[in-house]
Protein backbone atom coordinates (compact mmCIF):
# COMPACT_ATOMS: atom_id res chain seq x y z
CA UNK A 1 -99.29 -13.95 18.96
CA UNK A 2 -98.29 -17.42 17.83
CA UNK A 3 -95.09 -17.32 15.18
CA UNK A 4 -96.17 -20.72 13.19
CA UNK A 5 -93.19 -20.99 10.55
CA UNK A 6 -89.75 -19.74 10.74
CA UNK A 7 -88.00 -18.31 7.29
CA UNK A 8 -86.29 -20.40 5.19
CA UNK A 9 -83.41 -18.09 5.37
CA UNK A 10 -83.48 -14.82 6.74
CA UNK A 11 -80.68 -13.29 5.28
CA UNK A 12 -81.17 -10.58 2.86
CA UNK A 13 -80.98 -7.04 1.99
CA UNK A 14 -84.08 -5.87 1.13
CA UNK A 15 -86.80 -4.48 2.83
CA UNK A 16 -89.45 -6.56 4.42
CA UNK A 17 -93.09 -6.51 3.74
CA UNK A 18 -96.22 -7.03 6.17
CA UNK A 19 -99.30 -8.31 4.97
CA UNK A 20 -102.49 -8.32 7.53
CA UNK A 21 -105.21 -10.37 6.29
CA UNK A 22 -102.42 -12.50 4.79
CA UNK A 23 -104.68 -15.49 3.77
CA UNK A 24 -107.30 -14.05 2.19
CA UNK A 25 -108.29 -13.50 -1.17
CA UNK A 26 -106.40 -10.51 -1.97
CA UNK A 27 -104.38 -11.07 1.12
CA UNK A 28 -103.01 -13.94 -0.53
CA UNK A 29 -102.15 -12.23 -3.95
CA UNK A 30 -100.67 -9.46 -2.26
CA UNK A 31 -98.18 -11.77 -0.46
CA UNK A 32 -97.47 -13.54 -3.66
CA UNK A 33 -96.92 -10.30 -6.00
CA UNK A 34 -94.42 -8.79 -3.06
CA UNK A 35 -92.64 -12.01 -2.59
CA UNK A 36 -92.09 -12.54 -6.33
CA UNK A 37 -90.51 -8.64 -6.46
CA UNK A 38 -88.34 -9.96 -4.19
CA UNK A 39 -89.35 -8.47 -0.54
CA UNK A 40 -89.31 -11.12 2.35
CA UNK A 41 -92.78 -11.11 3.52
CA UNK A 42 -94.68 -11.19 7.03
CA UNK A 43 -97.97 -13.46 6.66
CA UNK A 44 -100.63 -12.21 9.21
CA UNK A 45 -103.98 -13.77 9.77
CA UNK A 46 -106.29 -14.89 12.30
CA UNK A 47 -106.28 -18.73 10.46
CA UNK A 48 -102.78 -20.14 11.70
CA UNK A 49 -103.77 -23.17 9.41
CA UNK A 50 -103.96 -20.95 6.41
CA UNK A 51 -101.34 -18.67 6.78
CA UNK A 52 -99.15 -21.36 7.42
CA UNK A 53 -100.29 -23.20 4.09
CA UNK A 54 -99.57 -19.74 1.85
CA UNK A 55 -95.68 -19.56 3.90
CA UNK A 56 -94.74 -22.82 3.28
CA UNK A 57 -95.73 -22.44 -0.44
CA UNK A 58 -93.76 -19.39 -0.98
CA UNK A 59 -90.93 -20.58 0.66
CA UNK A 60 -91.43 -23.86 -1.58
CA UNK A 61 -91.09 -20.91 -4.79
CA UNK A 62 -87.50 -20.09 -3.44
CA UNK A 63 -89.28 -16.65 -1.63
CA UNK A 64 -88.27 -15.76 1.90
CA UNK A 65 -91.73 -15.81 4.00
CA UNK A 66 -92.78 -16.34 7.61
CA UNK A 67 -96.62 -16.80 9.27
CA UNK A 68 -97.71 -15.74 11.94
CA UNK A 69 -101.43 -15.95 14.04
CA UNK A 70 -102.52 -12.40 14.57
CA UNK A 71 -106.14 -10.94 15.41
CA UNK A 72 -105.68 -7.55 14.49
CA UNK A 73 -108.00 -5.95 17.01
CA UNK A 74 -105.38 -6.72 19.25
CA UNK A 75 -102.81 -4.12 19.89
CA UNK A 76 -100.39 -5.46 22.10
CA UNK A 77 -99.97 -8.74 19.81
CA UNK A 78 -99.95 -6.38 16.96
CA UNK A 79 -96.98 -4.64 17.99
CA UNK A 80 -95.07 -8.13 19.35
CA UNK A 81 -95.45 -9.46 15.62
CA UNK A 82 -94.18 -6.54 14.30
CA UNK A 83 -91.48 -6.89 16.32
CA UNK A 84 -91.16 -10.55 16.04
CA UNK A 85 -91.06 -9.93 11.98
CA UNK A 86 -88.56 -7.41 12.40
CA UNK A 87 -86.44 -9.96 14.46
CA UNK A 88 -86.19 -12.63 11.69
CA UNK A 89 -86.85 -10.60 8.52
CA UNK A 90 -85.53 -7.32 9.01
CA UNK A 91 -86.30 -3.95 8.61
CA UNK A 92 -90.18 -3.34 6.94
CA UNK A 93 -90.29 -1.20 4.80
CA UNK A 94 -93.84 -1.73 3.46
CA UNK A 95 -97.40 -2.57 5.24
CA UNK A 96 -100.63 -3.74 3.57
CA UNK A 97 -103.72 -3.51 5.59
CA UNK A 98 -105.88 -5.63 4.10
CA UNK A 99 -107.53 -7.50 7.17
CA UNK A 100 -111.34 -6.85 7.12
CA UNK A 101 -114.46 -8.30 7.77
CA UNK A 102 -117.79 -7.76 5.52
CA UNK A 103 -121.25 -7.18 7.34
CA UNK A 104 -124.72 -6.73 4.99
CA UNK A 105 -127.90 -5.38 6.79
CA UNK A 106 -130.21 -2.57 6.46
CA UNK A 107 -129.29 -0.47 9.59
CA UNK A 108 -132.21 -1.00 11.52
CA UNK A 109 -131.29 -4.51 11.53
CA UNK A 110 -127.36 -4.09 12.45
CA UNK A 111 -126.65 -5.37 16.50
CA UNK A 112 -124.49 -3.24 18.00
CA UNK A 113 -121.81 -6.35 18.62
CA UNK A 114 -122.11 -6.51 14.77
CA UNK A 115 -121.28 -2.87 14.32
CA UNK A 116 -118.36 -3.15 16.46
CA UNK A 117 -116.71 -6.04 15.47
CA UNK A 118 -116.81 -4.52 11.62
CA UNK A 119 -114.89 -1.33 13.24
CA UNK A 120 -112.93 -3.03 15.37
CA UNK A 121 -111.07 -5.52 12.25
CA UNK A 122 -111.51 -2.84 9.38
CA UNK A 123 -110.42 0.14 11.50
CA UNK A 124 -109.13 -0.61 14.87
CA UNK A 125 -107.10 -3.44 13.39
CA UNK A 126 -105.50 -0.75 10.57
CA UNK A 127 -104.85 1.87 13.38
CA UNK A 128 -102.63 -0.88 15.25
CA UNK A 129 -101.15 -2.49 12.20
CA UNK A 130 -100.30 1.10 10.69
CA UNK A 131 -99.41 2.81 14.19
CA UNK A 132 -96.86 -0.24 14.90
CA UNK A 133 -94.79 -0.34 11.83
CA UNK A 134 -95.13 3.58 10.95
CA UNK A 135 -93.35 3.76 14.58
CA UNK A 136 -90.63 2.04 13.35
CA UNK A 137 -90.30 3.72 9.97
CA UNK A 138 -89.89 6.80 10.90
CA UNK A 139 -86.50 6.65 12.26
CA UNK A 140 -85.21 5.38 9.09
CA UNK A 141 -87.36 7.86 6.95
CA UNK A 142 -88.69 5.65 4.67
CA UNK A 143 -91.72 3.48 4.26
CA UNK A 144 -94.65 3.12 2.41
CA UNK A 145 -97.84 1.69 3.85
CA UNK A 146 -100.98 0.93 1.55
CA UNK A 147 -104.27 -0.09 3.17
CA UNK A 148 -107.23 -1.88 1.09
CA UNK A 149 -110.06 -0.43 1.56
CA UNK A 150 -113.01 -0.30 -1.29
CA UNK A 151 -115.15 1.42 -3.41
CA UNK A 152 -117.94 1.81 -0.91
CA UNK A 153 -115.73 3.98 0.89
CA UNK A 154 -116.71 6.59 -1.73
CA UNK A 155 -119.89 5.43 -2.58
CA UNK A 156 -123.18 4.75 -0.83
CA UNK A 157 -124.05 1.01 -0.37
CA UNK A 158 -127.35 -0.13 0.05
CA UNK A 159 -127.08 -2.69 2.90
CA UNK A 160 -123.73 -1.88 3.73
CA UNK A 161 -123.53 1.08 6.28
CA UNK A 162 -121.43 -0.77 8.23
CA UNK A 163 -118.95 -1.71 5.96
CA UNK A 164 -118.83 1.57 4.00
CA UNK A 165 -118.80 3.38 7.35
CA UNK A 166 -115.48 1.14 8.17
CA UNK A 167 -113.85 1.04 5.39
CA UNK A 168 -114.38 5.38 4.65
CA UNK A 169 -112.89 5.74 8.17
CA UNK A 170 -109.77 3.30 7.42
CA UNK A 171 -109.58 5.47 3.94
CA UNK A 172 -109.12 8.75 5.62
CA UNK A 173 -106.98 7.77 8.64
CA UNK A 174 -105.26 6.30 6.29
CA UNK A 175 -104.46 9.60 4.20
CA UNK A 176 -103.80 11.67 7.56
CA UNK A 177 -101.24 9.48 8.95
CA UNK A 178 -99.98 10.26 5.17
CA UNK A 179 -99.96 13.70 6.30
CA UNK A 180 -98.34 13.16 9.33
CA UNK A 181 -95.45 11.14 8.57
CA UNK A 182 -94.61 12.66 5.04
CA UNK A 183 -91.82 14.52 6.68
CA UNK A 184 -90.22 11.83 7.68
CA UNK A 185 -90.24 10.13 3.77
CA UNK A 186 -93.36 7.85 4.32
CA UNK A 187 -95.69 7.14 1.74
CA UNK A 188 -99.31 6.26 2.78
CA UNK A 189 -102.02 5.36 0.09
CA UNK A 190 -105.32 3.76 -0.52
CA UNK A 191 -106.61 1.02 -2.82
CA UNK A 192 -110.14 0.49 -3.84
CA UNK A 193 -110.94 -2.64 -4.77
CA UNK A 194 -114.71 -3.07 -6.32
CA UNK A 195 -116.27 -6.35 -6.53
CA UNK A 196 -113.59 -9.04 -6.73
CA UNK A 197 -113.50 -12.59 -7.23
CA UNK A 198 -113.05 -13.60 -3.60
CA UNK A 199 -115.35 -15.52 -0.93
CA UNK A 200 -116.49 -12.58 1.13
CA UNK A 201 -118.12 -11.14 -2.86
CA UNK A 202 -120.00 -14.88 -2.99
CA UNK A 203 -120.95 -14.30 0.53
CA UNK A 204 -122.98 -11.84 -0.71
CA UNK A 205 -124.92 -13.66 -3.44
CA UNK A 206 -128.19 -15.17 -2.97
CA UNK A 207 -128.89 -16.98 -5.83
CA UNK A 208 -127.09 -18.48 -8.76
CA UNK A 209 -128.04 -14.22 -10.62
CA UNK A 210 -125.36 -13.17 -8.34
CA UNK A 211 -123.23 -12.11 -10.88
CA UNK A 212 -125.28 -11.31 -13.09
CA UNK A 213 -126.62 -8.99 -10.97
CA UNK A 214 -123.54 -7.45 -9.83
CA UNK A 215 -122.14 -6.88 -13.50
CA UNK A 216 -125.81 -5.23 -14.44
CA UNK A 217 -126.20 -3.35 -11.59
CA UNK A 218 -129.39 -3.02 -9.41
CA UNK A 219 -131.47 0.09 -10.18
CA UNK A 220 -133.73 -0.81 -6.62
CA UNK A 221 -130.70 -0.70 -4.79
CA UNK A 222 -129.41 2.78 -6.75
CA UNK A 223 -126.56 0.49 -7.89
CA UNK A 224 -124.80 0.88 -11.10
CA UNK A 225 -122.99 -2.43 -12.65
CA UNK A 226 -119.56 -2.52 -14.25
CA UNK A 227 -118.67 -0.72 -16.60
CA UNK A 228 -115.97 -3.41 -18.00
CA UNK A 229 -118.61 -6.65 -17.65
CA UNK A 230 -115.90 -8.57 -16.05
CA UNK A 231 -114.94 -9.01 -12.37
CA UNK A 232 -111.42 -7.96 -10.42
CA UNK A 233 -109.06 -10.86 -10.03
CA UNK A 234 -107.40 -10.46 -6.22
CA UNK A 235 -104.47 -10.31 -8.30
CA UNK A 236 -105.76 -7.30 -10.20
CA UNK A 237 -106.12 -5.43 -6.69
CA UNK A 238 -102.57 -6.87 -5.72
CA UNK A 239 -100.72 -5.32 -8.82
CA UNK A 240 -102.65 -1.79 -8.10
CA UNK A 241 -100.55 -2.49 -4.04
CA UNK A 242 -97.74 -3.64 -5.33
CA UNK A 243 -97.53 -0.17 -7.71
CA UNK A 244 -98.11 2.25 -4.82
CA UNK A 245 -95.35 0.01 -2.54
CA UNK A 246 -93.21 0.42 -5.68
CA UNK A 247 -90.21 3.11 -6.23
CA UNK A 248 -92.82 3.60 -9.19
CA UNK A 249 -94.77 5.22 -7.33
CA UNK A 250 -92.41 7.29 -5.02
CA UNK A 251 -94.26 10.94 -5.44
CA UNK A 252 -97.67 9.48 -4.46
CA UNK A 253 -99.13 9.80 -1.38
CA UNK A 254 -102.46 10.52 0.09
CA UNK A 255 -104.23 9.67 -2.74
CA UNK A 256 -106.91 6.59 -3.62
CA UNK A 257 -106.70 4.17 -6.22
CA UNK A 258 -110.02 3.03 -6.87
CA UNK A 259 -109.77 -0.47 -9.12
CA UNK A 260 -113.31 -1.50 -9.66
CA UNK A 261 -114.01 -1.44 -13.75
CA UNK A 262 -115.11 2.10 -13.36
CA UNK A 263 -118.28 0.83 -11.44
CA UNK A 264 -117.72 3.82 -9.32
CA UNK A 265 -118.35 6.58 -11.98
CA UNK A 266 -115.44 8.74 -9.99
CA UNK A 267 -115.13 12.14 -11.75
């Protein structure tokens, strides 16, 4: 665990937030929605360059931020950063797990290093992240903790058993450490992003139809298109976090948030 930029000023009263996956897409949005609501914010990602680039520009914005290197699939430097954040931000009093890797492949084709790194990122790395600052919540019986998951979590994915597979396991865990820990005041919920404007959707694309294809659907691949025509904006996905980390949202927990223009069809 590497802490690569101190806060600009660590003195505050509100609760802290902790953002795996930090300089990402999403990640990124996330931090920026929770920062401008006014929590100080823990940046964690594997890229120390990046994470350091998205601190530094919230702290430019007047926010209180730090960065820190983290490789989620790690649990002993998972639980020093969460104790490192605590240190010089405070009490946290919200995680987002949105860390994860994507892998496409028919099955048959999947290695079995390829299979385990998806688990270990999209669920180990969730299980550490969630396990580390839930330990610390529950003394103080309050929390929330909201993990990104996605719509193939619900849905079967041509191509992506792997990733569904993940990301379904993340969902429930998710909701059972709800169950566990609602005595003690914490909220735990899921959001379900759909196809998003980010790199790991264009990593997916093959040709310059990519999005075509992905707002029409693919009948070969059972695959229905968006309803709404349009793509999510990371920032869409972030507002749906920021909600469920919200006082807005205090009676929900357990419960899925699927934000994907209805491409889902969920009853």
């Amino acid at each position: 665990m590497t802490t690569v930029e101190d806060p600009a000023d660590p003195s505050h009263g509100t609760e802290a937030a902790f953002v795996t996956g930090a300089a990402g897409g999403i990640g990124v949005s996330v931090a920026q929605i929770l920062a401008e609501r006014g929590a100080p914010v823990a940046l964690a990602d594997v890229d120390a360059g990046a994470v350091r680039s998205l601190a530094a520009e919230l702290r430019a914005a007047g926010h209180v931020a730090v960065g820190y290197q983290l490789d989620v699939r790690d649990s002993e430097a998972v639980r020093d950063t969460v104790d490192k954040a605590e240190h010089e931000l405070g009490a946290l009093g919200t995680l987002v797990n949105v860390a994860g890797v994507l892998q496409v492949g028919r099955t048959t084709e999947l290695s079995e290093q390829q299979w385990r790194r998806t688990f270990a990122v999209n669920v180990d790395g969730v299980f550490h992240a969630s396990r580390a600052v839930v330990e610390r919540m529950m003394p103080r019986r309050s929390g929330c903790i909201v993990t990104v998951a996605s719509n193939a979590a619900g849905v079967p994915r041509h191509g992506m058993a792997a990733y569904a597979a993940s990301k379904a396991a993340a969902a429930q865990f998710t909701r059972c450490l709800g169950l566990e820990v609602a005595e003690h005041g914490i909220r735990c919920n899921v959001v379900c992003p759909g196809s998003t404007e980010t790199d790991m959707l264009r990593s997916m694309w093959t040709d310059e139809d990519g999005l075509r294809a992905t707002l029409d659907g693919d009948p070969a691949a059972y695959r229905v298109g968006i309803p709404l025509r349009k793509l999510a904006t990371p920032r869409d996905i972030a507002e749906a976090v920021a909600f469920l980390a919200s006082d807005a949202a205090g009676h929900i927990t357990m419960q899925d948030l699927y934000v994907d223009g209805g491409a889902a069809l969920r009853a």
